[in-house]
Protein backbone atom coordinates (compact mmCIF):
# COMPACT_ATOMS: atom_id res chain seq x y z
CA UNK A 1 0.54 1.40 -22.64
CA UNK A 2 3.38 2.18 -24.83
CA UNK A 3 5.08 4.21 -22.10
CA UNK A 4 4.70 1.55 -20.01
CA UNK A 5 7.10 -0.79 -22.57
CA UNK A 6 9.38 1.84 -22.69
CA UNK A 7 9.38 2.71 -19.15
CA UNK A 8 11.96 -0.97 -19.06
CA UNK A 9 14.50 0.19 -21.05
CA UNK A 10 14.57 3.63 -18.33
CA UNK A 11 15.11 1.97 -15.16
CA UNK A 12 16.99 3.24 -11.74
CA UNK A 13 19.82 1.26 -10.66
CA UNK A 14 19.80 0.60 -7.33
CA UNK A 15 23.36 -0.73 -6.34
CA UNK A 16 22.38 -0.35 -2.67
CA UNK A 17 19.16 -1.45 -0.63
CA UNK A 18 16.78 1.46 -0.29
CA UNK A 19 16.13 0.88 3.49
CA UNK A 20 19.91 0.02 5.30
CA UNK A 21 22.21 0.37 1.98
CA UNK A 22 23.47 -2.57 2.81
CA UNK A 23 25.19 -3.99 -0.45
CA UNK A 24 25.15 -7.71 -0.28
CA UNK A 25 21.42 -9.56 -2.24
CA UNK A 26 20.11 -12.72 -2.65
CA UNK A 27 18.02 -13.56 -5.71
CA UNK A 28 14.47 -13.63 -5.22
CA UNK A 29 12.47 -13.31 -8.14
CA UNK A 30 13.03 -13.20 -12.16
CA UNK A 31 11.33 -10.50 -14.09
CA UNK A 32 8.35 -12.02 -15.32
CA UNK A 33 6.61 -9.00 -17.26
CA UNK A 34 3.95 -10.59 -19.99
CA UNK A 35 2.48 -6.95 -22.28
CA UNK A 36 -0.82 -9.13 -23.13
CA UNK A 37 -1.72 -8.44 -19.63
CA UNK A 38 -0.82 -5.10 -19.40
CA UNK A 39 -3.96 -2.96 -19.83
CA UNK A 40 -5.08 0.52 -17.18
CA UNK A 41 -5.80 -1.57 -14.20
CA UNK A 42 -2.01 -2.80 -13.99
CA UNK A 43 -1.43 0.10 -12.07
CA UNK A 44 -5.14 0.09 -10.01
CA UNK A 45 -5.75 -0.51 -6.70
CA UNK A 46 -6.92 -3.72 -5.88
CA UNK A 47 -7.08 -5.40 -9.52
CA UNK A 48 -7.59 -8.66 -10.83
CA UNK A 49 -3.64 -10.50 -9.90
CA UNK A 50 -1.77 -10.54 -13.38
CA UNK A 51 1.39 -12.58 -11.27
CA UNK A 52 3.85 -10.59 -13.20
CA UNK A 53 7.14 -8.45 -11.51
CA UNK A 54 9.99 -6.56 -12.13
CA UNK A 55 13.17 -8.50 -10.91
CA UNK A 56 13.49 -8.60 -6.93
CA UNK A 57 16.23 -9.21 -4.73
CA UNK A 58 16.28 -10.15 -1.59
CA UNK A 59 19.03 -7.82 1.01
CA UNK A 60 20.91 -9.76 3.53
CA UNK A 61 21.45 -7.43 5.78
CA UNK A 62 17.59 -6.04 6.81
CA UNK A 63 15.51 -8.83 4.87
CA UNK A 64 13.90 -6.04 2.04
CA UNK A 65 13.31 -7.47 -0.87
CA UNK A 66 13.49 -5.05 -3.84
CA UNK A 67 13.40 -4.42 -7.62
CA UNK A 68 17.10 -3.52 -7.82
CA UNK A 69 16.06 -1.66 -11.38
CA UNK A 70 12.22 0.10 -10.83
CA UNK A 71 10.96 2.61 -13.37
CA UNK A 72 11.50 6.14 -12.80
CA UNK A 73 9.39 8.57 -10.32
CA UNK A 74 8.04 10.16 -13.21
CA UNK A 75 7.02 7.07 -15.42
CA UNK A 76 5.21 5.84 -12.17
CA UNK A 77 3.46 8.98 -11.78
CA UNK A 78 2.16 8.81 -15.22
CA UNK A 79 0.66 5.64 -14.55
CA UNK A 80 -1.18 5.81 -11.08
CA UNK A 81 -2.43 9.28 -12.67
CA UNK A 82 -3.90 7.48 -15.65
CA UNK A 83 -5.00 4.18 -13.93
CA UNK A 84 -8.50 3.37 -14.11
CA UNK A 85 -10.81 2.77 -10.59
CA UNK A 86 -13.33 0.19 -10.28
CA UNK A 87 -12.75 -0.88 -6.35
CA UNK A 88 -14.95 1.94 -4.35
CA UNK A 89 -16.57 -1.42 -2.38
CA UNK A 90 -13.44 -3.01 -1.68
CA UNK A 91 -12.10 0.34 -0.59
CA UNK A 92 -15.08 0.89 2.03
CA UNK A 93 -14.42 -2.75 2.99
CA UNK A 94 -10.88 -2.38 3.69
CA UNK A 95 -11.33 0.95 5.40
CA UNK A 96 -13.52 -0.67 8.07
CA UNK A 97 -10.73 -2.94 8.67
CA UNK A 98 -8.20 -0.36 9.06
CA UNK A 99 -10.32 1.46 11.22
CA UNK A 100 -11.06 -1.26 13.25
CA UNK A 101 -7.27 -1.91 13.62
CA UNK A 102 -6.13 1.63 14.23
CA UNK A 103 -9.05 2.25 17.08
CA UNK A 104 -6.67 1.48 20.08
CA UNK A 105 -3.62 3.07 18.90
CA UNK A 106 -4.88 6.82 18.60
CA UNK A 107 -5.85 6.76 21.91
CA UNK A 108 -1.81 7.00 22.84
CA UNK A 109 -2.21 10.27 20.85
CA UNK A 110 -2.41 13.47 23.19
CA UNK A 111 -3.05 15.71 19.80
CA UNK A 112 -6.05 15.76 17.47
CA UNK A 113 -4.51 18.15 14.59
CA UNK A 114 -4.12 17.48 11.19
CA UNK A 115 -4.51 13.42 10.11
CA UNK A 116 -3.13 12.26 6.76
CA UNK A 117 -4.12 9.08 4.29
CA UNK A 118 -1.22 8.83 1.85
CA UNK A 119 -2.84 6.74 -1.37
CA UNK A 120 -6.45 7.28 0.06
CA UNK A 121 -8.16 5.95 -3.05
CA UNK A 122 -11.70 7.30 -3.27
CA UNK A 123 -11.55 8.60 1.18
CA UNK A 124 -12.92 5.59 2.38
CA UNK A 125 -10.87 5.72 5.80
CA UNK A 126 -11.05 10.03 6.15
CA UNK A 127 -15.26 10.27 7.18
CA UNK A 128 -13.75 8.11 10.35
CA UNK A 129 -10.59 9.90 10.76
CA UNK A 130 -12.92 13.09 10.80
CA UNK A 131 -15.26 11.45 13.30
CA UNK A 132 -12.19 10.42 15.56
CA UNK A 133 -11.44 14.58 16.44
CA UNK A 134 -8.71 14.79 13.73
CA UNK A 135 -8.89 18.21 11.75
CA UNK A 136 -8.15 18.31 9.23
CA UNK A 137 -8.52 15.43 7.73
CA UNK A 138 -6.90 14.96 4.03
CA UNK A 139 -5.98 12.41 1.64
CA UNK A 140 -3.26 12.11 -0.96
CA UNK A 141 -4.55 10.24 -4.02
CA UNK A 142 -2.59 10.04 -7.64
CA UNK A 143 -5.84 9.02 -9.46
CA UNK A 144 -8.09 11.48 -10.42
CA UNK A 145 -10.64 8.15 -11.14
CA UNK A 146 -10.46 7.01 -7.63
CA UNK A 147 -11.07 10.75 -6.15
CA UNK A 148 -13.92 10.94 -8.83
CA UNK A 149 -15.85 8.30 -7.63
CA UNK A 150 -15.35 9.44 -3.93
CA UNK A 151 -18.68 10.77 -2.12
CA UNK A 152 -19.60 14.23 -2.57
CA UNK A 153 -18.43 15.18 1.31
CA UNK A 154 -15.20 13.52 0.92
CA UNK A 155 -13.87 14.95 -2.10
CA UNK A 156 -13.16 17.94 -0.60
CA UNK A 157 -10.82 16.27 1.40
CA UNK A 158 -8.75 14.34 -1.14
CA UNK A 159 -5.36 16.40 -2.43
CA UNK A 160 -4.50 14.63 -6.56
CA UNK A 161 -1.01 13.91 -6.80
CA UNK A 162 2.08 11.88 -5.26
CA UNK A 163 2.90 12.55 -1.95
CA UNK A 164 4.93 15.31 -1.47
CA UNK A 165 5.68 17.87 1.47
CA UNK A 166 4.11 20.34 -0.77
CA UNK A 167 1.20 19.60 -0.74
CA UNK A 168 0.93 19.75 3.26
CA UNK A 169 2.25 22.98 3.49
CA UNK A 170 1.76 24.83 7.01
CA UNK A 171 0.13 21.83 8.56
CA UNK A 172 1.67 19.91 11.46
CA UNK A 173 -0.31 16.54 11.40
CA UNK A 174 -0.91 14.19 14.41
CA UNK A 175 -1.49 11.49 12.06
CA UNK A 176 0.10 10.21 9.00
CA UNK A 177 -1.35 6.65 7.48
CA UNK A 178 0.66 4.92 4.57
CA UNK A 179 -2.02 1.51 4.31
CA UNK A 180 -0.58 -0.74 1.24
CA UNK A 181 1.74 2.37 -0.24
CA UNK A 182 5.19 1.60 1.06
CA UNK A 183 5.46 -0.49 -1.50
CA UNK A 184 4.86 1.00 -4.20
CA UNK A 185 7.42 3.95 -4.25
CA UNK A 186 10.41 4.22 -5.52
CA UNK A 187 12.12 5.78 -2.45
CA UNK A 188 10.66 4.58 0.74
CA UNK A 189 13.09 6.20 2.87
CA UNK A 190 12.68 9.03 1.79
CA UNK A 191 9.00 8.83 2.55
CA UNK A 192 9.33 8.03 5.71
CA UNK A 193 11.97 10.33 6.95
CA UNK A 194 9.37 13.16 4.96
CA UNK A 195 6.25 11.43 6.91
CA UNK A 196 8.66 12.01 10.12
CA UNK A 197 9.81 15.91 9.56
CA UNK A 198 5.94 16.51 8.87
CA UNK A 199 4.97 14.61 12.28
CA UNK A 200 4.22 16.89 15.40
CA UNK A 201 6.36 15.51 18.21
CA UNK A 202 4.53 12.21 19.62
CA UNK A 203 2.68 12.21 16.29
CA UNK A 204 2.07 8.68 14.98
CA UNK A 205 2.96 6.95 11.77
CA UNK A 206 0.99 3.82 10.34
CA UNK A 207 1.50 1.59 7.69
CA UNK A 208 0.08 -0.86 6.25
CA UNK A 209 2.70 -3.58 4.64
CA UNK A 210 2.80 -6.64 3.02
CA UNK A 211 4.72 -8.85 4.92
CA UNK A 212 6.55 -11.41 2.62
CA UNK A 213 7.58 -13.68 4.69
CA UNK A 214 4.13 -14.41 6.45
CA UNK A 215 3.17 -18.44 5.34
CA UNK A 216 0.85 -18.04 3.23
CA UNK A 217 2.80 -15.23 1.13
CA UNK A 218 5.85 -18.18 0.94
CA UNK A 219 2.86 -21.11 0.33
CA UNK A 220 1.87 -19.38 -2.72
CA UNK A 221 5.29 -18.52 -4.09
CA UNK A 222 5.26 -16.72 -7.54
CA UNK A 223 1.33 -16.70 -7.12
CA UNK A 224 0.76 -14.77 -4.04
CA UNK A 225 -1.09 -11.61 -4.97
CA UNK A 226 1.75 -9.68 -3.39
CA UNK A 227 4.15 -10.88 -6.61
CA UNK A 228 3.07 -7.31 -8.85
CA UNK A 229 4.68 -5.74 -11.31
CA UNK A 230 3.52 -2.28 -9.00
CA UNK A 231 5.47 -3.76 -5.79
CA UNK A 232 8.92 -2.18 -6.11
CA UNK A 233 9.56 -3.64 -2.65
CA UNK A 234 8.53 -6.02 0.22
CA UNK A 235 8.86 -6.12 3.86
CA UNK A 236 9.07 -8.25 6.60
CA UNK A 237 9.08 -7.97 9.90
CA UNK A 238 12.94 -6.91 9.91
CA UNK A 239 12.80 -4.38 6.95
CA UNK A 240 9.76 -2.29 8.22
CA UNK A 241 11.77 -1.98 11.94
CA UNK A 242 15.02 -1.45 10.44
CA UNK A 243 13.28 1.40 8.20
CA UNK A 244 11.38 2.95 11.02
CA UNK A 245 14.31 2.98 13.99
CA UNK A 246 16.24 4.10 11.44
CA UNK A 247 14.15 7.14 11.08
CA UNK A 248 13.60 7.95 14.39
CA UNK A 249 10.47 6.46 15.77
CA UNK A 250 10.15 4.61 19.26
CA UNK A 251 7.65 2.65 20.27
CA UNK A 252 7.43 0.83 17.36
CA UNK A 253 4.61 -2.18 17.09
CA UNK A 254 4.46 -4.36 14.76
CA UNK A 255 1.53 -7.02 14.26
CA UNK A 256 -0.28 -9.37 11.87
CA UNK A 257 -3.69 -8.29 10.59
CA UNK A 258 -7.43 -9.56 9.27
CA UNK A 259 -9.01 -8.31 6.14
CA UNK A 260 -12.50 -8.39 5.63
CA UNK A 261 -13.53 -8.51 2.24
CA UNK A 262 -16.71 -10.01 0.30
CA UNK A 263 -15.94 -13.96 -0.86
CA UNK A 264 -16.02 -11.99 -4.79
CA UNK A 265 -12.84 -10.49 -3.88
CA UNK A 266 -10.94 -12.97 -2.08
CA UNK A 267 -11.94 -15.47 -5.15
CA UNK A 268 -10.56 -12.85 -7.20
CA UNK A 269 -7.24 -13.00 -5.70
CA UNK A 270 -6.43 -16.75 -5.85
CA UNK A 271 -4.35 -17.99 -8.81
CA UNK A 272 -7.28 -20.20 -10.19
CA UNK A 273 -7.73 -20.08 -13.79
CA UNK A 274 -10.52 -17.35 -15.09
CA UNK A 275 -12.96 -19.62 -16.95
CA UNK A 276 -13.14 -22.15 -12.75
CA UNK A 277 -13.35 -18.77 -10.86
CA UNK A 278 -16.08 -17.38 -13.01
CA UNK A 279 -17.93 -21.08 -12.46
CA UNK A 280 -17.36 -21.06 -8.74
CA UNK A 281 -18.49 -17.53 -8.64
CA UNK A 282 -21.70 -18.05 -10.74
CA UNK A 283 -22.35 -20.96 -8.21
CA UNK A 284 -21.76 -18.75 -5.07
CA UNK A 285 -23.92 -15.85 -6.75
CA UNK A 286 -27.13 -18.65 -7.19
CA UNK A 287 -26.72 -19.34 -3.39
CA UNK A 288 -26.70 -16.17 -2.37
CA UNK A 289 -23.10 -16.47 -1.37
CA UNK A 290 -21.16 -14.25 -3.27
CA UNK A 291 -21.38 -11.05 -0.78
CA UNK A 292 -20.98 -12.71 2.28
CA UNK A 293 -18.62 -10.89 4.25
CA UNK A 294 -15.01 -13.11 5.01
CA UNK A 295 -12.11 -12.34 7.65
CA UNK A 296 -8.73 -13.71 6.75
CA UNK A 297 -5.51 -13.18 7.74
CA UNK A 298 -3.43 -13.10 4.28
CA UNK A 299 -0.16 -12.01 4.86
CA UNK A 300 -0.64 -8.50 5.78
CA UNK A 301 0.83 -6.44 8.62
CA UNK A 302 0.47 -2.83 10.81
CA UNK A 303 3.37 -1.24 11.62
CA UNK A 304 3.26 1.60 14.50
CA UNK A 305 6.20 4.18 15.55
CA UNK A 306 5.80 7.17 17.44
CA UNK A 307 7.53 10.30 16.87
CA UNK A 308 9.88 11.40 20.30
CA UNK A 309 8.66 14.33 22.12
CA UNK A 310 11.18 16.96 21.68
């Protein structure tokens, strides 16, 4: 975790906002970093909230908020690479959601080729994708933990690295899913507009966002679980359809979501002290409680554009 310290003191300046370039911010949040806290989940999927961030702005123009000084590509490749996995039945959890969620949208697609899950964790979502006519099927993971605790017919699927063109060489997909990743890279345009030269025409992107302005990201304040020290930025409504007209993609959709997840890990994401939640969840496990199977809607949004037929 040294790197990690030292990573602050080798920041990117961002004078403009990554999505419109508009120039003109709004404070949002102070950099609140504590390094007791820092330890190789900090950069895991789906960890115990630490509440800490880099400094975030807020852009007037398209409503991003952003870390106008993130850590370097590199540093944040180092860390995903090296951050530990412990979330395999969250992941399956969540993947039935975004399955769920994605079901009536592929049926707009008139091609079956190639579908792509950018940060797929351990390839919860690509046994469906696979089952849905999509071939290939392949997911983009940085952490060789999460890919090791995939299932032995999934692994072959999963591709260990950061998303890159690269590593899609040759293949045209139909398909390209980005579910909780926006966020955490440092050039989201560039992603997209990458996601959109790889895209056959009327191939489909879809994301996954936080959406920060949702009311019970704004009730919760500096203790919403979407206030991370891995969240370079944050969308709203605005921001994610400003970044995907801007692009290129039409028939863009954009609605609120439900996450199912076991009461464990929703208790695990409230800003309760560790010594109550550990009570409440010792109570919940006597009852029998503590796997029961909860649909929220926290904050979260899909985001759908289509890529013109040339």
């Amino acid at each position: 975790m040294i790197l990690l310290m030292h990573s602050f003191t080798e920041n990117i300046e961002r004078k403009v906002c990554p999505i419109c370039g508009g120039i003109t911010q709004a404070p949002f949040k102070d950099e609140r970093i504590d390094p007791g806290k820092i330890n190789e989940f900090t950069y895991a999927s789906r960890k115990q909230p630490e509440f800490m961030c880099l400094h975030l702005v807020r852009c007037i123009n398209c409503d991003l908020v952003y870390a106008p000084m993130p850590p370097t590509a590199k540093f944040l490749s180092t860390m995903y690479t090296e951050a530990a996995y412990d979330s395999k039945l969250e992941a399956q959890a969540a993947a039935h959601s975004y399955a769920k969620i994605l079901s009536p949208y592929i049926k707009l697609l008139s091609g079956r080729n190639a579908a792509i899950d950018v940060g797929a964790g351990s390839g919860a979502l690509l046994p469906w994708l696979s089952k849905n006519g999509f071939d290939p099927v392949i997911g983009i993971e940085p952490s060789p933990a999460a890919i090791e605790a995939a299932p032995p017919a999934v692994k072959p699927m999963l591709r260990q690295g950061m998303f890159s063109a690269s590593l899609l060489t040759g293949i045209r997909p139909s398909l390209i899913c980005s579910f909780m990743t926006l966020e955490h890279l440092v050039d989201p345009s560039n992603f997209v507009f990458e996601v959109y030269e790889l895209l056959e025409p009327g191939g489909m992107f879809a994301a996954i966002i936080h959406n920060w302005r949702a009311p019970i990201n704004r009730l919760f304040g500096s203790y919403s679980p979407i206030i991370d020290i891995e969240h370079l930025q944050l969308f709203s409504p605005k921001a994610i359809n400003t970044l995907l007209e801007k692009t290129g993609f039409i028939a863009i959709d954009l609605r609120s979501i439900c996450n199912t997840y076991s009461l464990k890990y929703w208790f695990r994401l409230t800003p309760l002290p560790t010594k109550i939640k550990n009570r409440i969840a010792g109570i919940l496990n006597c009852l029998g409680l503590l796997d029961t199977q909860i649909s929220l809607r926290v904050g979260n949004m899909l985001a759908i554009g289509l890529k013109p037929h040339e």
